[in-house]
PDB file of N, CA and C in Angstrom:
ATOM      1  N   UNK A   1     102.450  94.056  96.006  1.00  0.00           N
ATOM      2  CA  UNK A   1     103.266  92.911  95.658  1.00  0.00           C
ATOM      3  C   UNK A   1     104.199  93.301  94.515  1.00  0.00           C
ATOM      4  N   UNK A   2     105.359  93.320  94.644  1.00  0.00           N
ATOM      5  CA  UNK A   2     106.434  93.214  93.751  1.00  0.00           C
ATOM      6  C   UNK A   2     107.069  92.042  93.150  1.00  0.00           C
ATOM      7  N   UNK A   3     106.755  91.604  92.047  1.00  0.00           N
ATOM      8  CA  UNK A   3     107.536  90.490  91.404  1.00  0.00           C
ATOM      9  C   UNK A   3     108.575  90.678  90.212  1.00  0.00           C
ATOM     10  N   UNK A   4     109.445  90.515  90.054  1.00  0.00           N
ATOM     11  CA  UNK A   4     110.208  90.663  89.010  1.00  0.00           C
ATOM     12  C   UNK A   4     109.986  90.606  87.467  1.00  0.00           C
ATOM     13  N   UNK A   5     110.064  91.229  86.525  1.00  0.00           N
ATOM     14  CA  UNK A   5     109.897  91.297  85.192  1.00  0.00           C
ATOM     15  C   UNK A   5     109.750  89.438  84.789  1.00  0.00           C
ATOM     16  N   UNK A   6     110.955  88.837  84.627  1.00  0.00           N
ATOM     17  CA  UNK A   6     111.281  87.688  84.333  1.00  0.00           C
ATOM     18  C   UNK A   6     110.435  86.843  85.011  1.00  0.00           C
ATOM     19  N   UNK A   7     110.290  87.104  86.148  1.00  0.00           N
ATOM     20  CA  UNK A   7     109.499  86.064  86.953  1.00  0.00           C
ATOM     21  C   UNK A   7     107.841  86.301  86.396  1.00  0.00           C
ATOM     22  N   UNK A   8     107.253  87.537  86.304  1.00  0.00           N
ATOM     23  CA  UNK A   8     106.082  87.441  85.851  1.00  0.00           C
ATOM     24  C   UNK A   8     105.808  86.926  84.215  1.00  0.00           C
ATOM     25  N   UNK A   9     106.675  86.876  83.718  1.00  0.00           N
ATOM     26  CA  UNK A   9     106.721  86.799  82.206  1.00  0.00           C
ATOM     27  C   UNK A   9     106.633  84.962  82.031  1.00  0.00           C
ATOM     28  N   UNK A  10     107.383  84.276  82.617  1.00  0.00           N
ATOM     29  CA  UNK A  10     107.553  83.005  83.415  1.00  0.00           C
ATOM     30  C   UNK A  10     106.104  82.462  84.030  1.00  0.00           C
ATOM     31  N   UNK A  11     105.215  83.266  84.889  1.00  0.00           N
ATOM     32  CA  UNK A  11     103.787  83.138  85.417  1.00  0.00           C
ATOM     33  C   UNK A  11     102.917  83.393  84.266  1.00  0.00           C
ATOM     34  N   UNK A  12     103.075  83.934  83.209  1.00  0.00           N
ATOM     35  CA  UNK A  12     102.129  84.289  82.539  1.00  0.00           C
ATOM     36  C   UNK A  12     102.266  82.912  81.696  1.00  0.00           C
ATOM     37  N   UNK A  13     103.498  81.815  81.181  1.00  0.00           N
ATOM     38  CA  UNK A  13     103.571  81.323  80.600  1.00  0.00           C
ATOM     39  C   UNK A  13     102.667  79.912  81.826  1.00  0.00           C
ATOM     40  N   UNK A  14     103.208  79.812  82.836  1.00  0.00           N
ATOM     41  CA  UNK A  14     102.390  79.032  83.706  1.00  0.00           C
ATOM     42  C   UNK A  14     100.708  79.069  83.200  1.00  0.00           C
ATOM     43  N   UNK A  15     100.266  80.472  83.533  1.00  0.00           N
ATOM     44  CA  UNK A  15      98.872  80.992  83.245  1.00  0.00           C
ATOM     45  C   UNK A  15      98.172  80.396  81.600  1.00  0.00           C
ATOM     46  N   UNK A  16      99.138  80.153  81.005  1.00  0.00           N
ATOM     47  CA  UNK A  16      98.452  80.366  79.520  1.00  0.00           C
ATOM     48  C   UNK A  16      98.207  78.691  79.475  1.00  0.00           C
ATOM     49  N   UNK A  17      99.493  77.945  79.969  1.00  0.00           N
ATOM     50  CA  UNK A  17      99.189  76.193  80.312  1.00  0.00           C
ATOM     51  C   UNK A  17      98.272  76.287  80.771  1.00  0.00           C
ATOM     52  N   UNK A  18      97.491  76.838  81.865  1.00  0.00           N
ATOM     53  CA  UNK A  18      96.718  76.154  82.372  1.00  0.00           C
ATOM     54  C   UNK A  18      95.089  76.806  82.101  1.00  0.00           C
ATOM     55  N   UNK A  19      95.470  77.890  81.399  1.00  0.00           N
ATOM     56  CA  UNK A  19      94.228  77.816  80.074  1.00  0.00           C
ATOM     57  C   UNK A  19      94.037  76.867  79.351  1.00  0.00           C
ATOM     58  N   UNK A  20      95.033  76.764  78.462  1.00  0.00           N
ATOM     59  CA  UNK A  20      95.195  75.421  77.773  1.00  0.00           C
ATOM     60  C   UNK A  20      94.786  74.453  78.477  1.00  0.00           C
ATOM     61  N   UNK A  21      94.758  73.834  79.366  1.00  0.00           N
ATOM     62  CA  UNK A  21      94.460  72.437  79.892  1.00  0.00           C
ATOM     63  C   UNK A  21      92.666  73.006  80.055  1.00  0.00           C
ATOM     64  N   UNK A  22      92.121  73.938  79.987  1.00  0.00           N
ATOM     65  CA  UNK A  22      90.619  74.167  80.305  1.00  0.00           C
ATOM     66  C   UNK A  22      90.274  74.591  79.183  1.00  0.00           C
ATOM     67  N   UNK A  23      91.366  74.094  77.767  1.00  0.00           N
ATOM     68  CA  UNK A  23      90.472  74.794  76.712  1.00  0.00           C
ATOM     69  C   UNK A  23      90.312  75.873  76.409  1.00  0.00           C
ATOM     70  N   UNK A  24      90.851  76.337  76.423  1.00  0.00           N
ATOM     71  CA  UNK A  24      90.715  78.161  76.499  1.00  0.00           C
ATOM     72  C   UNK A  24      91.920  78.485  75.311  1.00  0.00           C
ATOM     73  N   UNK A  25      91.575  79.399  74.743  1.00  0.00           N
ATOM     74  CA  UNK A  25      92.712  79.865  73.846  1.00  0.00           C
ATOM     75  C   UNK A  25      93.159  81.733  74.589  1.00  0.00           C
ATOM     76  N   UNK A  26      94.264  81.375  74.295  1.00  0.00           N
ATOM     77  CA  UNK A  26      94.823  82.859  74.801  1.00  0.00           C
ATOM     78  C   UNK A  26      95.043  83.816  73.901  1.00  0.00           C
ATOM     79  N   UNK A  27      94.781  85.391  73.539  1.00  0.00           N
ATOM     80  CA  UNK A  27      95.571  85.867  72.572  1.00  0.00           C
ATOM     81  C   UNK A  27      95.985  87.259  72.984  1.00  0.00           C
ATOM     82  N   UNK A  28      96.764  87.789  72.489  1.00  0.00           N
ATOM     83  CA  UNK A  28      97.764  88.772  72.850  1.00  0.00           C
ATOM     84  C   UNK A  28      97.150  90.026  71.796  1.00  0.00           C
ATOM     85  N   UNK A  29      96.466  90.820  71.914  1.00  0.00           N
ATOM     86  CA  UNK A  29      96.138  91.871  70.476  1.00  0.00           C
ATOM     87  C   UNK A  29      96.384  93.337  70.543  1.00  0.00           C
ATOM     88  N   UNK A  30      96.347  94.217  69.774  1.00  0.00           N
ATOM     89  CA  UNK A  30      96.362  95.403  69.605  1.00  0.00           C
ATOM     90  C   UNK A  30      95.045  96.089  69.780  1.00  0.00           C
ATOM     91  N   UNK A  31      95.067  97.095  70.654  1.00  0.00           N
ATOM     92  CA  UNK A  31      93.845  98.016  70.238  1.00  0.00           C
ATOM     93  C   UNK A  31      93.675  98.891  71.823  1.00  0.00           C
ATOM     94  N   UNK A  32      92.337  99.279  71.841  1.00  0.00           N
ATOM     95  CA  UNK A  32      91.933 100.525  73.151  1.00  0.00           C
ATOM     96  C   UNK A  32      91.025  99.558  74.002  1.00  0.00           C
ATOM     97  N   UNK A  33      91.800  98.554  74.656  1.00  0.00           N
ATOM     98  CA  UNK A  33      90.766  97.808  75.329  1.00  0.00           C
ATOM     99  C   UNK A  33      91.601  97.040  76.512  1.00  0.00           C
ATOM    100  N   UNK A  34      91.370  96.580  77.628  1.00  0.00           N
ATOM    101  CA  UNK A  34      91.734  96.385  78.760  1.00  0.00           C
ATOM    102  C   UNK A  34      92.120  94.767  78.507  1.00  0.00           C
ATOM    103  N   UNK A  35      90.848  93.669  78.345  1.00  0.00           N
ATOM    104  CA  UNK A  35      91.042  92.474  78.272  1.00  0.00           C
ATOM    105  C   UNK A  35      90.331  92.255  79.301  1.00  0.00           C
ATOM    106  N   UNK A  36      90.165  90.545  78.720  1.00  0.00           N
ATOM    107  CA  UNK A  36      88.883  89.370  79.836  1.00  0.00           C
ATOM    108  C   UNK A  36      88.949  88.111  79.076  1.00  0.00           C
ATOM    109  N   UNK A  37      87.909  87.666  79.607  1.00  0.00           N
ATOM    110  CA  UNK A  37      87.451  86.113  78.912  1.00  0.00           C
ATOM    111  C   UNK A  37      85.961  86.831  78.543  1.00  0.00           C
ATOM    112  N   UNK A  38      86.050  86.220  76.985  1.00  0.00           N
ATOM    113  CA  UNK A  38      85.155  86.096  76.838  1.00  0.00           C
ATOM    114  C   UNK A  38      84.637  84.809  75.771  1.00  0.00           C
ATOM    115  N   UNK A  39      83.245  84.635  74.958  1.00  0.00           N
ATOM    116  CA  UNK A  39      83.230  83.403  74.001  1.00  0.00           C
ATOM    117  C   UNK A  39      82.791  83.960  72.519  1.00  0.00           C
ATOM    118  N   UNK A  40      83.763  83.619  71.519  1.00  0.00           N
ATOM    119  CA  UNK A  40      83.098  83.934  70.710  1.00  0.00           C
ATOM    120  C   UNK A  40      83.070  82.865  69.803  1.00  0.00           C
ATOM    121  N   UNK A  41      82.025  82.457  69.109  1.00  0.00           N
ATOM    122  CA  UNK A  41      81.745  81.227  68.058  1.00  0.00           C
ATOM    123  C   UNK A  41      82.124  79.935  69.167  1.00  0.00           C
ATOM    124  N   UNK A  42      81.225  79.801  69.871  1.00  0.00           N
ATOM    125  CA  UNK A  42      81.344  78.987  70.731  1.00  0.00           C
ATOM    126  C   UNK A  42      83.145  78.773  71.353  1.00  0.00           C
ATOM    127  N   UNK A  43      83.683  79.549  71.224  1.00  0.00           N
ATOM    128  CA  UNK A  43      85.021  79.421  71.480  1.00  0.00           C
ATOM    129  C   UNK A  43      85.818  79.952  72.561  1.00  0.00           C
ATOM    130  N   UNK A  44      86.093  79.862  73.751  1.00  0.00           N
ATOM    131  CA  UNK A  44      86.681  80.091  75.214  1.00  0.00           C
ATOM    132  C   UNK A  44      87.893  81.064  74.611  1.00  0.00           C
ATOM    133  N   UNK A  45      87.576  82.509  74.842  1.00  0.00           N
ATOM    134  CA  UNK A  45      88.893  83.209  74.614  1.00  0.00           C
ATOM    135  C   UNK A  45      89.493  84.233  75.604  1.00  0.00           C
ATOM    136  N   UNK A  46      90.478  84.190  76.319  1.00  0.00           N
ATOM    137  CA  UNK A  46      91.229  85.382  77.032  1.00  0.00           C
ATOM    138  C   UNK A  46      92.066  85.617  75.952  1.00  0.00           C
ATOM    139  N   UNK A  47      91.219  87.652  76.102  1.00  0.00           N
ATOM    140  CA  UNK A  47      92.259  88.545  75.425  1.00  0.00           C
ATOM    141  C   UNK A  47      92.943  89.560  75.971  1.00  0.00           C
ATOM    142  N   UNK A  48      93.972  89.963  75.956  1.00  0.00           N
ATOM    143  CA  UNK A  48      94.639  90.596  76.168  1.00  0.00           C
ATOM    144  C   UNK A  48      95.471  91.891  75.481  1.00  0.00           C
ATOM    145  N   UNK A  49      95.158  93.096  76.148  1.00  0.00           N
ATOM    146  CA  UNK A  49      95.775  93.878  75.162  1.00  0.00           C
ATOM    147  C   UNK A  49      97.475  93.934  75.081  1.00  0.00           C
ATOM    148  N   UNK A  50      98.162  93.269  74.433  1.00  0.00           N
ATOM    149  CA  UNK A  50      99.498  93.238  74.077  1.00  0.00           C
ATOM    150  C   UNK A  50     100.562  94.445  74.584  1.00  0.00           C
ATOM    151  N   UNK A  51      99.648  95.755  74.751  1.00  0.00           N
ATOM    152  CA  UNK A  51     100.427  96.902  74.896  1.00  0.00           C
ATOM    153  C   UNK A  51     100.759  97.050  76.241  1.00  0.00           C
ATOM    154  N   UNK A  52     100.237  96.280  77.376  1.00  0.00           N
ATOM    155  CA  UNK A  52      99.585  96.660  78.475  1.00  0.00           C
ATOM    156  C   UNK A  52     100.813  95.906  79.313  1.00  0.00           C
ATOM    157  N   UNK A  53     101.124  96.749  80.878  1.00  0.00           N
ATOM    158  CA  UNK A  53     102.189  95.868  81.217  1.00  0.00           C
ATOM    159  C   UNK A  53     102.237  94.795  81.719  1.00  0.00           C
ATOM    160  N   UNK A  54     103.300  94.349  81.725  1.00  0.00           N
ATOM    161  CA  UNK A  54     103.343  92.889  82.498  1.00  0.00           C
ATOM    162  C   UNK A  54     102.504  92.230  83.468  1.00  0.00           C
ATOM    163  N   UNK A  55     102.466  93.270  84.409  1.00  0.00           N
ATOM    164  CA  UNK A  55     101.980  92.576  85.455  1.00  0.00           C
ATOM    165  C   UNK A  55     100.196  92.958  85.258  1.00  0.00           C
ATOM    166  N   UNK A  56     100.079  93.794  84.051  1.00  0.00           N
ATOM    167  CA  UNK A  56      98.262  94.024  84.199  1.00  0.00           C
ATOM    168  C   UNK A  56      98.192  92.710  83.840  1.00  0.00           C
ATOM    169  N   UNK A  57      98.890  92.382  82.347  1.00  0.00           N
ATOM    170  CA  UNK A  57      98.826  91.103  81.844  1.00  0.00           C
ATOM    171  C   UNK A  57      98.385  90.128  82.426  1.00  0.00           C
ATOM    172  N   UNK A  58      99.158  89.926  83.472  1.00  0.00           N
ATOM    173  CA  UNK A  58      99.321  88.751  84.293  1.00  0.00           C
ATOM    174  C   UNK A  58      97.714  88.405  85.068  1.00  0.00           C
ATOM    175  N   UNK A  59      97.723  90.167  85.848  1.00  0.00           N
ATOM    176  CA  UNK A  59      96.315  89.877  86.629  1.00  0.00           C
ATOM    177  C   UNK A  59      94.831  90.065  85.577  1.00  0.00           C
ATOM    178  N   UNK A  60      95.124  90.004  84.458  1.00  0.00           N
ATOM    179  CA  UNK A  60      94.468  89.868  83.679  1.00  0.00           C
ATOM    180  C   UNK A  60      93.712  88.360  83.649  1.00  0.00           C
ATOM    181  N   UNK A  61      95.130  87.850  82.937  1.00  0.00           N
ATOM    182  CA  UNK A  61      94.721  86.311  82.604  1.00  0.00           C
ATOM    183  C   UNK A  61      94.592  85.734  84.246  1.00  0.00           C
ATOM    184  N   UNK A  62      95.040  85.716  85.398  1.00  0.00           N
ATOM    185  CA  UNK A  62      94.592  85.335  86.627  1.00  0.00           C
ATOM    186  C   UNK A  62      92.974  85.449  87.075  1.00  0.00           C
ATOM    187  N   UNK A  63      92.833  86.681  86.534  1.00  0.00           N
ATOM    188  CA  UNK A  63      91.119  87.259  86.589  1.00  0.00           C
ATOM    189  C   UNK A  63      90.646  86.159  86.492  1.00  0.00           C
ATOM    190  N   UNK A  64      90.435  86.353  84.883  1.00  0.00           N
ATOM    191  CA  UNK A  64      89.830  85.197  83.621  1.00  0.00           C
ATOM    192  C   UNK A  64      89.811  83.928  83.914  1.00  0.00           C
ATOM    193  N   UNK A  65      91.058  83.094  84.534  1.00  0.00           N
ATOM    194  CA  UNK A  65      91.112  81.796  84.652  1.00  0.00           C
ATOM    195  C   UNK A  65      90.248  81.599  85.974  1.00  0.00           C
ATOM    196  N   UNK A  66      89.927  82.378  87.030  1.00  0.00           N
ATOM    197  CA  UNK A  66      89.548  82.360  88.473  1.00  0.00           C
ATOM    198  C   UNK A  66      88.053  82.247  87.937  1.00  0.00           C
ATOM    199  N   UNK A  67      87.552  83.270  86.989  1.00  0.00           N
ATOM    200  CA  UNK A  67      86.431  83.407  86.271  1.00  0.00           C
ATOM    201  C   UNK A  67      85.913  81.814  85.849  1.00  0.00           C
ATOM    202  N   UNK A  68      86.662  81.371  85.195  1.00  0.00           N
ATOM    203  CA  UNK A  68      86.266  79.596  84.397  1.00  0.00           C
ATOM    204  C   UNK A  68      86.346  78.910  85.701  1.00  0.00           C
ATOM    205  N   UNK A  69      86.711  78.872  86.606  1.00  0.00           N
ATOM    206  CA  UNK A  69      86.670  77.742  87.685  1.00  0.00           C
ATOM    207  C   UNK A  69      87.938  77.464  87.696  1.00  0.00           C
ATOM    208  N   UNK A  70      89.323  77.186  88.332  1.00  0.00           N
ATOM    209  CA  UNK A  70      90.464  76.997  88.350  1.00  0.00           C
ATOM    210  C   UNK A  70      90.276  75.765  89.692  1.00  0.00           C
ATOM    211  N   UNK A  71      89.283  75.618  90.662  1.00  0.00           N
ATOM    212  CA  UNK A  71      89.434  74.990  91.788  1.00  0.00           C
ATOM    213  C   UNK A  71      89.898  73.361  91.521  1.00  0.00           C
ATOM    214  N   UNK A  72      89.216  73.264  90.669  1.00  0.00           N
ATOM    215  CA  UNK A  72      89.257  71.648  90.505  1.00  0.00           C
ATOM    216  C   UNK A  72      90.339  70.709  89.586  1.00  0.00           C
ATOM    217  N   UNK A  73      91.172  71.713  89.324  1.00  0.00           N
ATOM    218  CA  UNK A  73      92.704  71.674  88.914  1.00  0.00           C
ATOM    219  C   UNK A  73      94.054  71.510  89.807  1.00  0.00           C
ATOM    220  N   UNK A  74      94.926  70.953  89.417  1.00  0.00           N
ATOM    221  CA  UNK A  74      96.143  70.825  90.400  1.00  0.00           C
ATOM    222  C   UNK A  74      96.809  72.340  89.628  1.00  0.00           C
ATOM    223  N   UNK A  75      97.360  72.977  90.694  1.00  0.00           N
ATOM    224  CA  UNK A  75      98.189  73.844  89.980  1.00  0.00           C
ATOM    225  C   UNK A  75      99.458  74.032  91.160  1.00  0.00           C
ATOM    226  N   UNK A  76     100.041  74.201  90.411  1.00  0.00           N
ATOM    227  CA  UNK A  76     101.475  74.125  92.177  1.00  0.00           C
ATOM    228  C   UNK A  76     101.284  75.195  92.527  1.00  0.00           C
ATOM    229  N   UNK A  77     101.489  74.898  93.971  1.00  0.00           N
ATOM    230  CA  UNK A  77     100.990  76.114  95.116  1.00  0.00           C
ATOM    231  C   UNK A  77     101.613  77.447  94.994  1.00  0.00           C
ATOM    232  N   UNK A  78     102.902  77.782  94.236  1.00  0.00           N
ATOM    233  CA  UNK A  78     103.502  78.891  94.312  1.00  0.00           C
ATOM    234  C   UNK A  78     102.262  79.792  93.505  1.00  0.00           C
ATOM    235  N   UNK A  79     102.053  78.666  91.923  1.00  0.00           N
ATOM    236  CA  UNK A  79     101.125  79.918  91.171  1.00  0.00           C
ATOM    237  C   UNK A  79      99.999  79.965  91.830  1.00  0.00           C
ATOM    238  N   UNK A  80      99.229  79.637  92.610  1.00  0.00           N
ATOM    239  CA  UNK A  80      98.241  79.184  92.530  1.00  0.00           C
ATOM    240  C   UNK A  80      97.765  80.750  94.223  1.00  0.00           C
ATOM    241  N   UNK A  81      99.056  80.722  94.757  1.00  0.00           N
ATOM    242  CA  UNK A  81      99.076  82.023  95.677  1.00  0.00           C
ATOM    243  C   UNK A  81      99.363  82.913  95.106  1.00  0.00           C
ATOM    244  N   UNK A  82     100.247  83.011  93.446  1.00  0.00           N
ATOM    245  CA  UNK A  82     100.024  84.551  93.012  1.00  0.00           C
ATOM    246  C   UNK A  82      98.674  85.011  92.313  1.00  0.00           C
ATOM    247  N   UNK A  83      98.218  83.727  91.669  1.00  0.00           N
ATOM    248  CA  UNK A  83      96.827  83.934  91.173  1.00  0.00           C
ATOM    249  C   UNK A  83      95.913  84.249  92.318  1.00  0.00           C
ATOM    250  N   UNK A  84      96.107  84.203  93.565  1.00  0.00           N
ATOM    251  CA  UNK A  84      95.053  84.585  95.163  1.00  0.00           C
ATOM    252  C   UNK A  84      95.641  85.970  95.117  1.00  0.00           C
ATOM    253  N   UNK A  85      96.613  86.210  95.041  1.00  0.00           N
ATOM    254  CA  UNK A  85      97.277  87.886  95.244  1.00  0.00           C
ATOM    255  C   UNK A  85      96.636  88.911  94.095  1.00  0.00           C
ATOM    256  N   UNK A  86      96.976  88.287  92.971  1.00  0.00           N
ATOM    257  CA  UNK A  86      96.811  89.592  92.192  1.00  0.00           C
ATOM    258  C   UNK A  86      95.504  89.451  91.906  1.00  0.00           C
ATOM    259  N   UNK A  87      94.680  88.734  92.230  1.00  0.00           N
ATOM    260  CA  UNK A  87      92.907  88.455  91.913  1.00  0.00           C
ATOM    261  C   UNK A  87      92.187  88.755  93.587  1.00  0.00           C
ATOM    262  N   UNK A  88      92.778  89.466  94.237  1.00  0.00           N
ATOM    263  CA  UNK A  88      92.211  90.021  95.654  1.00  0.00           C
ATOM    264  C   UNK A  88      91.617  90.806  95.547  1.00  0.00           C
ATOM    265  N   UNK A  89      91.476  92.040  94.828  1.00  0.00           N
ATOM    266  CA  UNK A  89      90.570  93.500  95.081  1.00  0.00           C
ATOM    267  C   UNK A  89      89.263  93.001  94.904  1.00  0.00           C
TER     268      UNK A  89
END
């Protein structure tokens, strides 16, 4: 799947709303580490390594949110088939 720079950058901002609506805080960081959801201090966090490209980014936070349950949410169908694409393997 090929998506455009702009357009994934655009999905990721989709992605981070709809963390937000499940509570979840998102953060963007530095270091030697891939990224996930995880909890720390009782606190819902997807992290992300900042360095990493776009589109890992993306199927990053897609992972993570598929991880918390995403079913029982409205999400418009466009994101909701890239989050089925890049969360397939």
């Amino acid at each position: 799947m090929k998506i455009k720079e702009k357009e994934l950058e655009l999905f990721i901002n989709e992605l981070k709303e709809i963390a937000n609506q499940l509570g979840v805080i998102v953060r963007f960081e530095k270091g030697d580490f891939k990224g996930g959801y995880c909890i720390v201090k009782e606190n819902k966090i997807i992290i992300i390594n900042k360095f990493a490209p776009t589109q890992k980014k993306a199927t990053i936070l897609a992972t993570a949110l598929k991880e918390l349950g995403i079913d029982d949410l409205y999400i418009n169908p466009k994101t909701r088939e890239l989050i089925d694409e890049l969360t397939e393997d």
